[in-house]
PDB file of N, CA and C in Angstrom:
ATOM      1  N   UNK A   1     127.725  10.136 110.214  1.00  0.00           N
ATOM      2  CA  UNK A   1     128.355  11.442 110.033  1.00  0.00           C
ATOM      3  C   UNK A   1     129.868  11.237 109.915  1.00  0.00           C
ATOM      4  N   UNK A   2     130.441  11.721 109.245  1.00  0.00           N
ATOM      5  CA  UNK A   2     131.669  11.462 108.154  1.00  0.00           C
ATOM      6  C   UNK A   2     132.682  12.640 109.271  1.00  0.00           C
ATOM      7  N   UNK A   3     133.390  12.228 110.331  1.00  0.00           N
ATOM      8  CA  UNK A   3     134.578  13.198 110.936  1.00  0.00           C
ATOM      9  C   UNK A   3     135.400  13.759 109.600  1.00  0.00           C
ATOM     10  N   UNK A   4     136.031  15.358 110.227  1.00  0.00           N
ATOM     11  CA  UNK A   4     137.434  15.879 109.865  1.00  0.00           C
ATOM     12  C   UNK A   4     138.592  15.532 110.049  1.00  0.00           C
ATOM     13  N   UNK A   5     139.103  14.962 109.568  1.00  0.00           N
ATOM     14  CA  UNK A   5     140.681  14.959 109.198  1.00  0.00           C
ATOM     15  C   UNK A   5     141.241  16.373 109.022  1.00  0.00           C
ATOM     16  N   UNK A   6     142.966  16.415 110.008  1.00  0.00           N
ATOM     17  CA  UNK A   6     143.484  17.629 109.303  1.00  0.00           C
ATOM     18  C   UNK A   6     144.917  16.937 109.646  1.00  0.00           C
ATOM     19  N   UNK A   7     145.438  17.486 108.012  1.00  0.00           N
ATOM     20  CA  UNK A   7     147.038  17.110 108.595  1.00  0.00           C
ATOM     21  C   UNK A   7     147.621  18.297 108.197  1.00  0.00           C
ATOM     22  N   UNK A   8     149.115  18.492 108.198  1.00  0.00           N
ATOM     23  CA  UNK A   8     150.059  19.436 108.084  1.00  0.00           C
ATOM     24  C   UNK A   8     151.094  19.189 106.617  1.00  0.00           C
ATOM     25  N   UNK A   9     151.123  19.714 106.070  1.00  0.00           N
ATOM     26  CA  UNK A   9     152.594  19.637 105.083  1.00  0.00           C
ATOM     27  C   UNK A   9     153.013  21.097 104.476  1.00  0.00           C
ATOM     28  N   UNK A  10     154.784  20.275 104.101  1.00  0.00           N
ATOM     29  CA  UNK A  10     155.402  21.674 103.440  1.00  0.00           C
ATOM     30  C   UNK A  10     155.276  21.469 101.681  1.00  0.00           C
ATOM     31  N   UNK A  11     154.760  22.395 101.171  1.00  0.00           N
ATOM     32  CA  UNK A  11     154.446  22.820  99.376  1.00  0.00           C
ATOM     33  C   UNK A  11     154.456  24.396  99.740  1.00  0.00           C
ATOM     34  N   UNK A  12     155.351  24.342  97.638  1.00  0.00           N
ATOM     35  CA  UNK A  12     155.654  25.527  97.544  1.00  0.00           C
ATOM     36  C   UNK A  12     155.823  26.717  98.295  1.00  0.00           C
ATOM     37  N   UNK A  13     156.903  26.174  99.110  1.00  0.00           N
ATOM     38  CA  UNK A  13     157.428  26.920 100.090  1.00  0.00           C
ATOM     39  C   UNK A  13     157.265  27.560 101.291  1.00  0.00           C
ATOM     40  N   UNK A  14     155.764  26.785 101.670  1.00  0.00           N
ATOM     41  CA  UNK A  14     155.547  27.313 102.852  1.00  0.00           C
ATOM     42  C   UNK A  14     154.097  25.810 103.568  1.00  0.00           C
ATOM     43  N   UNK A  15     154.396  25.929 104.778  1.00  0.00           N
ATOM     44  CA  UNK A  15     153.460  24.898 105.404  1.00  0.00           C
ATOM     45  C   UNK A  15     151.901  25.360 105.365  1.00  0.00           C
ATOM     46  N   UNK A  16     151.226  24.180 105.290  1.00  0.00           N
ATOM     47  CA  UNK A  16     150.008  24.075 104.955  1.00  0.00           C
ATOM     48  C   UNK A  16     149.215  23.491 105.897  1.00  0.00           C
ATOM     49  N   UNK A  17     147.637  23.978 106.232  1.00  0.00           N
ATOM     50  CA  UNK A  17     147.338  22.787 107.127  1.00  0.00           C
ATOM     51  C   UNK A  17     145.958  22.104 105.539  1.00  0.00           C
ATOM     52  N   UNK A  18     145.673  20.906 105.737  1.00  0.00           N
ATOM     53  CA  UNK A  18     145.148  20.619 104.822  1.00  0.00           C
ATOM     54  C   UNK A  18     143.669  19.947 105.635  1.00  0.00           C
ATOM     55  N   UNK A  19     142.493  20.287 105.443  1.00  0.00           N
ATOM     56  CA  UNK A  19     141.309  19.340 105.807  1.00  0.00           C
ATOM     57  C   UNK A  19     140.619  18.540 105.036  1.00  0.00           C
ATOM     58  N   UNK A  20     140.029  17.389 105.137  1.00  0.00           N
ATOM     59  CA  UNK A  20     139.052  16.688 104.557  1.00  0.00           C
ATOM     60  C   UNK A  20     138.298  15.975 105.367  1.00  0.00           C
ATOM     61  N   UNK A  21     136.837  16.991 104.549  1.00  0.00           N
ATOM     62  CA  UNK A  21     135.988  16.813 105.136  1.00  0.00           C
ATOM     63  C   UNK A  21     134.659  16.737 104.239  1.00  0.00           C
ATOM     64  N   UNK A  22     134.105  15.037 104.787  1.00  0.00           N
ATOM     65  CA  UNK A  22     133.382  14.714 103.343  1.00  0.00           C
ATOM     66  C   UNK A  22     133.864  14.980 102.326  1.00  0.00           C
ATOM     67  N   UNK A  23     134.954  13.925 101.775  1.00  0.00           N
ATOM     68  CA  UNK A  23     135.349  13.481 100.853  1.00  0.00           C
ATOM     69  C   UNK A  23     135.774  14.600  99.932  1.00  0.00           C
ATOM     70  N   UNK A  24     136.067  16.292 100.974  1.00  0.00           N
ATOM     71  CA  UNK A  24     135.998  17.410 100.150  1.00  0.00           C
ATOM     72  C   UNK A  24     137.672  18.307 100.955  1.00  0.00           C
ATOM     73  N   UNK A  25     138.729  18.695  99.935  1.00  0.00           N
ATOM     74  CA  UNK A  25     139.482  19.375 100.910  1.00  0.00           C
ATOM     75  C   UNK A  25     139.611  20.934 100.839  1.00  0.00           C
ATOM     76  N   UNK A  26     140.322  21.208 102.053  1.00  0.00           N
ATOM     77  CA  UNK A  26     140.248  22.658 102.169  1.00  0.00           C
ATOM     78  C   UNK A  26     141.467  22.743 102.880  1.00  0.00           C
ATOM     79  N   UNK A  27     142.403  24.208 102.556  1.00  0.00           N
ATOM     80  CA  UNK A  27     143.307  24.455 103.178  1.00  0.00           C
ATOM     81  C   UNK A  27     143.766  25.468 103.420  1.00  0.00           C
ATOM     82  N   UNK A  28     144.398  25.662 104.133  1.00  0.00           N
ATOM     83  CA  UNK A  28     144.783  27.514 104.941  1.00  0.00           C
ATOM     84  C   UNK A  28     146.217  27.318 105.177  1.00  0.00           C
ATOM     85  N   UNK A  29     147.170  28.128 104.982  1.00  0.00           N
ATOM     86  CA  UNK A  29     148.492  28.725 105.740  1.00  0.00           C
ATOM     87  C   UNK A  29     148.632  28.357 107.290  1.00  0.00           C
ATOM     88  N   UNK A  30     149.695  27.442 107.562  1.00  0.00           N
ATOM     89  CA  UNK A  30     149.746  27.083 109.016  1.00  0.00           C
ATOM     90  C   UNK A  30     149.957  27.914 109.862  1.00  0.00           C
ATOM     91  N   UNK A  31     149.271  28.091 110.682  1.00  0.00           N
ATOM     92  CA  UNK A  31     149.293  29.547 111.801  1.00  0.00           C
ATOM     93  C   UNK A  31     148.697  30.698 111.803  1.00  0.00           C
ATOM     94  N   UNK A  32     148.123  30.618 110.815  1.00  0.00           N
ATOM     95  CA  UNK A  32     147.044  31.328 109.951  1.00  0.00           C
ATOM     96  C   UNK A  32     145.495  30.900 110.522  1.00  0.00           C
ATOM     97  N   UNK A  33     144.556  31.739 111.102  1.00  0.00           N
ATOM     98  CA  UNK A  33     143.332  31.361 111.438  1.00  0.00           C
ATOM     99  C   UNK A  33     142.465  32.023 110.961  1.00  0.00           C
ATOM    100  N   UNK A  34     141.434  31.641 110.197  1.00  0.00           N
ATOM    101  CA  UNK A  34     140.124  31.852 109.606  1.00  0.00           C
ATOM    102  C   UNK A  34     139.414  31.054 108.934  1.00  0.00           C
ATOM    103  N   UNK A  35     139.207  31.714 107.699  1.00  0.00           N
ATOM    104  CA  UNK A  35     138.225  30.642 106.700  1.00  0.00           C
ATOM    105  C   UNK A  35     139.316  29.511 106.109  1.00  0.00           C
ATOM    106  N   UNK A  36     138.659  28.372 105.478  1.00  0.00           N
ATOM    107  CA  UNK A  36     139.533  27.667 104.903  1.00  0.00           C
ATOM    108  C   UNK A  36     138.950  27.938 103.433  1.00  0.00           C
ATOM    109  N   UNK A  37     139.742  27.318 102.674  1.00  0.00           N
ATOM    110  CA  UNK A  37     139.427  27.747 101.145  1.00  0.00           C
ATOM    111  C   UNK A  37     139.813  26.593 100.926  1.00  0.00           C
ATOM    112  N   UNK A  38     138.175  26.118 100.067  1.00  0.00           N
ATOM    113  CA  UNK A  38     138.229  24.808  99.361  1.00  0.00           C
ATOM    114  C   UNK A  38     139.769  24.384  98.433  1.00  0.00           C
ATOM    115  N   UNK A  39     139.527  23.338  98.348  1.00  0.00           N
ATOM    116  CA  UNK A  39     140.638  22.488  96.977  1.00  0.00           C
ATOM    117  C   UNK A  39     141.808  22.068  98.171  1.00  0.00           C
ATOM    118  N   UNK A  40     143.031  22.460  97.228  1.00  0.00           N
ATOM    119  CA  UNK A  40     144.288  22.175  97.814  1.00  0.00           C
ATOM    120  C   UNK A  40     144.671  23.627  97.165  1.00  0.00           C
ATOM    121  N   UNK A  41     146.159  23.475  98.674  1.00  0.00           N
ATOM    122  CA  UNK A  41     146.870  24.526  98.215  1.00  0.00           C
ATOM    123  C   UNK A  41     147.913  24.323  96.905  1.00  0.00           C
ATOM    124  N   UNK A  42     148.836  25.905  96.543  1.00  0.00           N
ATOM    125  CA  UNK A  42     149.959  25.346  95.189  1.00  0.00           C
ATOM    126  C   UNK A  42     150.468  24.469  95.403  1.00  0.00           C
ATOM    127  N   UNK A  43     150.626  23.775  94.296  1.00  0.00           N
ATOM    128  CA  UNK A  43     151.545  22.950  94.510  1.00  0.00           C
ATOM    129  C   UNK A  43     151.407  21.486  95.191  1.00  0.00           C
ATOM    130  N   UNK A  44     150.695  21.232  95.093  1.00  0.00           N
ATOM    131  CA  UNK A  44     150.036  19.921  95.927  1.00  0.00           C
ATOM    132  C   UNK A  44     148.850  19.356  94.533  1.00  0.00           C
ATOM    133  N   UNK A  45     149.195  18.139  94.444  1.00  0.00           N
ATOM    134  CA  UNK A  45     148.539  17.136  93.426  1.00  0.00           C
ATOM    135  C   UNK A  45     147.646  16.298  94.935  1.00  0.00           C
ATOM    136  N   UNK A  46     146.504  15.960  94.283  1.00  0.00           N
ATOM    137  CA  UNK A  46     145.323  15.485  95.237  1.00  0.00           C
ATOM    138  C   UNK A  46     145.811  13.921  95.549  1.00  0.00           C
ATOM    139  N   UNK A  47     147.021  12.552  94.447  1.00  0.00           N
ATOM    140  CA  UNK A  47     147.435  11.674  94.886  1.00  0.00           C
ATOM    141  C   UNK A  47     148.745  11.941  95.958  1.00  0.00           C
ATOM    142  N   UNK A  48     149.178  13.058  96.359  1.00  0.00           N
ATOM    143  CA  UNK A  48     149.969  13.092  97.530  1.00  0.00           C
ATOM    144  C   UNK A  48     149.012  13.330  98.391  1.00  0.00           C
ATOM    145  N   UNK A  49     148.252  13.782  98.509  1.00  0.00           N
ATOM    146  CA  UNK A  49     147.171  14.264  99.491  1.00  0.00           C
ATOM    147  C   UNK A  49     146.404  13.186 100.243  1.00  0.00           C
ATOM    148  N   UNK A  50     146.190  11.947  99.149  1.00  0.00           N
ATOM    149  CA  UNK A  50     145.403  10.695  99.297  1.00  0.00           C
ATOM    150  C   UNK A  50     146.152   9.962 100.032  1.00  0.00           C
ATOM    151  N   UNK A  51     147.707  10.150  99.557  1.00  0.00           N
ATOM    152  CA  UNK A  51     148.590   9.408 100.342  1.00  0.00           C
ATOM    153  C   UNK A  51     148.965   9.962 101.644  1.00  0.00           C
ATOM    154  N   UNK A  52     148.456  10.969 101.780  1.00  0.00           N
ATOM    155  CA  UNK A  52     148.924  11.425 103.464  1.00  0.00           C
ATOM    156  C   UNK A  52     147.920  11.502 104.455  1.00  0.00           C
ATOM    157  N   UNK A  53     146.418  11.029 103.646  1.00  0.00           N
ATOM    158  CA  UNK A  53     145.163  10.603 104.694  1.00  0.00           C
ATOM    159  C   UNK A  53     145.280   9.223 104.342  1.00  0.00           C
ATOM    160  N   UNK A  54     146.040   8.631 103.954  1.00  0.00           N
ATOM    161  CA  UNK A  54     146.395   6.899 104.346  1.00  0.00           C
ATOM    162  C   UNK A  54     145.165   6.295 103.280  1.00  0.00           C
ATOM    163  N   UNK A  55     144.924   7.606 101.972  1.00  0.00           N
ATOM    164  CA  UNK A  55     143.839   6.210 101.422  1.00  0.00           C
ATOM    165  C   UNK A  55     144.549   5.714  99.606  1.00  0.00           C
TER     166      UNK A  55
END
């Protein structure tokens, strides 16, 4: 069974929390609690993303 990862970053102007989970991401507004919504947020290309879960 494949754990969650979650990290934090700032795009298009506002912080993000970002998850991946199974090889799949999802992200919400930091401080913000509910659903997450698949992909990435604006502004975020998926090779910065790769580079900030260290792969």
């Amino acid at each position: 069974m494949e754990q969650e990862e979650i990290r934090q970053l700032w795009a298009d102007g506002e912080d993000w929390v970002i998850k991946r989970q199974h090889n799949q991401y999802f992200h919400r507004p930091d401080g913000k609690y509910g659903d997450w919504k698949p992909g990435l947020p604006p502004g975020v290309v998926k090779p910065d993303v790769d580079t900030l879960f260290d792969d």
